[in-house]
Protein backbone atom coordinates (compact mmCIF):
# COMPACT_ATOMS: atom_id res chain seq x y z
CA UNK A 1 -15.85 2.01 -0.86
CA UNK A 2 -13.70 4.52 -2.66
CA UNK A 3 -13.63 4.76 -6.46
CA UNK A 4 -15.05 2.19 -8.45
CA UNK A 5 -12.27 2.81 -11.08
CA UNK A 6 -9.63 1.38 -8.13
CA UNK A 7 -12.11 -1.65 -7.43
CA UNK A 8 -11.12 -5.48 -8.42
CA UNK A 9 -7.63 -4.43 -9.25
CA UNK A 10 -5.78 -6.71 -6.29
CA UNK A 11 -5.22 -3.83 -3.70
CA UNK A 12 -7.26 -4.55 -1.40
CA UNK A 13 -5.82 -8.25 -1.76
CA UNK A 14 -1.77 -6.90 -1.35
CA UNK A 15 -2.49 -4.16 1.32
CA UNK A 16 -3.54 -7.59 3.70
CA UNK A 17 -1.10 -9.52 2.08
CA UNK A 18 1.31 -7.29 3.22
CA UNK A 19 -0.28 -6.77 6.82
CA UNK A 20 -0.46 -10.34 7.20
CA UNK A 21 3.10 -11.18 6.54
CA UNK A 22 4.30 -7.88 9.09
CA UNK A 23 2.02 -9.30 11.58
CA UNK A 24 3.24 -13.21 11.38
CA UNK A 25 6.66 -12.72 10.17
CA UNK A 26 7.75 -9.39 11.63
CA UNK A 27 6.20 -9.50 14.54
CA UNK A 28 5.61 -13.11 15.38
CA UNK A 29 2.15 -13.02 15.95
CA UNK A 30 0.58 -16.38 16.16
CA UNK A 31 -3.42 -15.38 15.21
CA UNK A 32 -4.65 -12.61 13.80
CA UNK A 33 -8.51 -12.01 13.36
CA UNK A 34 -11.25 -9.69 11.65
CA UNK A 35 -15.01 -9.05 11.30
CA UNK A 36 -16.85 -8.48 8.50
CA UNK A 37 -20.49 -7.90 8.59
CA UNK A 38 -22.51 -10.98 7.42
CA UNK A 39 -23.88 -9.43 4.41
CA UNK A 40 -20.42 -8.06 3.11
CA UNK A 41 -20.06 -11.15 0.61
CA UNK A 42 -16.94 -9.13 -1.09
CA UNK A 43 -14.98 -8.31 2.43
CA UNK A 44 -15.99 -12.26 3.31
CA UNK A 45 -14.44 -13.46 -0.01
CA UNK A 46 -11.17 -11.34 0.06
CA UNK A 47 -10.27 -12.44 3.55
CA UNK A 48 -10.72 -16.38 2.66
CA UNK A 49 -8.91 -15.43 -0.16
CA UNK A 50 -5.69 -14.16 1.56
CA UNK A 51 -6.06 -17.65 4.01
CA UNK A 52 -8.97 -16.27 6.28
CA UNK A 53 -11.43 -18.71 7.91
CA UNK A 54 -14.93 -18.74 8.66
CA UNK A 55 -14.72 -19.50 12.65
CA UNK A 56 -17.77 -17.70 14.25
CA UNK A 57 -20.92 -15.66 14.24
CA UNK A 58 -21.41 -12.92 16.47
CA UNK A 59 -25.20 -12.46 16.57
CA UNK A 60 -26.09 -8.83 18.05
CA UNK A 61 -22.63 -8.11 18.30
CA UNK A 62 -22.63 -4.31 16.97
CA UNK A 63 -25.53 -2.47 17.31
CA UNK A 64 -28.91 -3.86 18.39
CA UNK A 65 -30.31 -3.40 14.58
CA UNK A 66 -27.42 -4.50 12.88
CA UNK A 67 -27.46 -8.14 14.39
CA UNK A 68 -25.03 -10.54 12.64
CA UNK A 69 -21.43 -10.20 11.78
CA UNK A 70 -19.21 -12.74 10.74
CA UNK A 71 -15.90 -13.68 12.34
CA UNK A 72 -12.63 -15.10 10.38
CA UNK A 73 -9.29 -15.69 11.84
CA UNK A 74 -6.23 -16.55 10.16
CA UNK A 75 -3.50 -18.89 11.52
């Protein structure tokens, strides 16, 4: 997504840094949680990165030909 000249430079990687610590800190929020499509290794990776964790699967959760997505929470 966006400009490959902007990719694997940590933004990504800050920007939910930074989201994460507003969400937990700011607001108090106990959980937060996001999907990623199974296939997107790179999404996967950055999430677990930042203290996501694999929790589900959500088979035929989107569309009926897209048919696996991942899901990672963070506590």
């Amino acid at each position: 997504m966006g400009d490959n000249k902007h990719h694997k430079k940590g933004y990504a990687t800050e920007a939910i840094q930074l989201i994460l610590n507003h969400a937990f800190i700011d607001l108090g929020l106990e959980r937060v949680e996001s999907k990623q499509f199974i296939n997107n290794l790179v999404s996967i990776k950055l999430h677990e990165k930042v203290g996501f964790y694999k929790e589900g699967v959500l088979r035929n959760y989107f569309l009926k030909t897209v048919n696996i997505m991942m899901f990672l929470s963070c506590l």
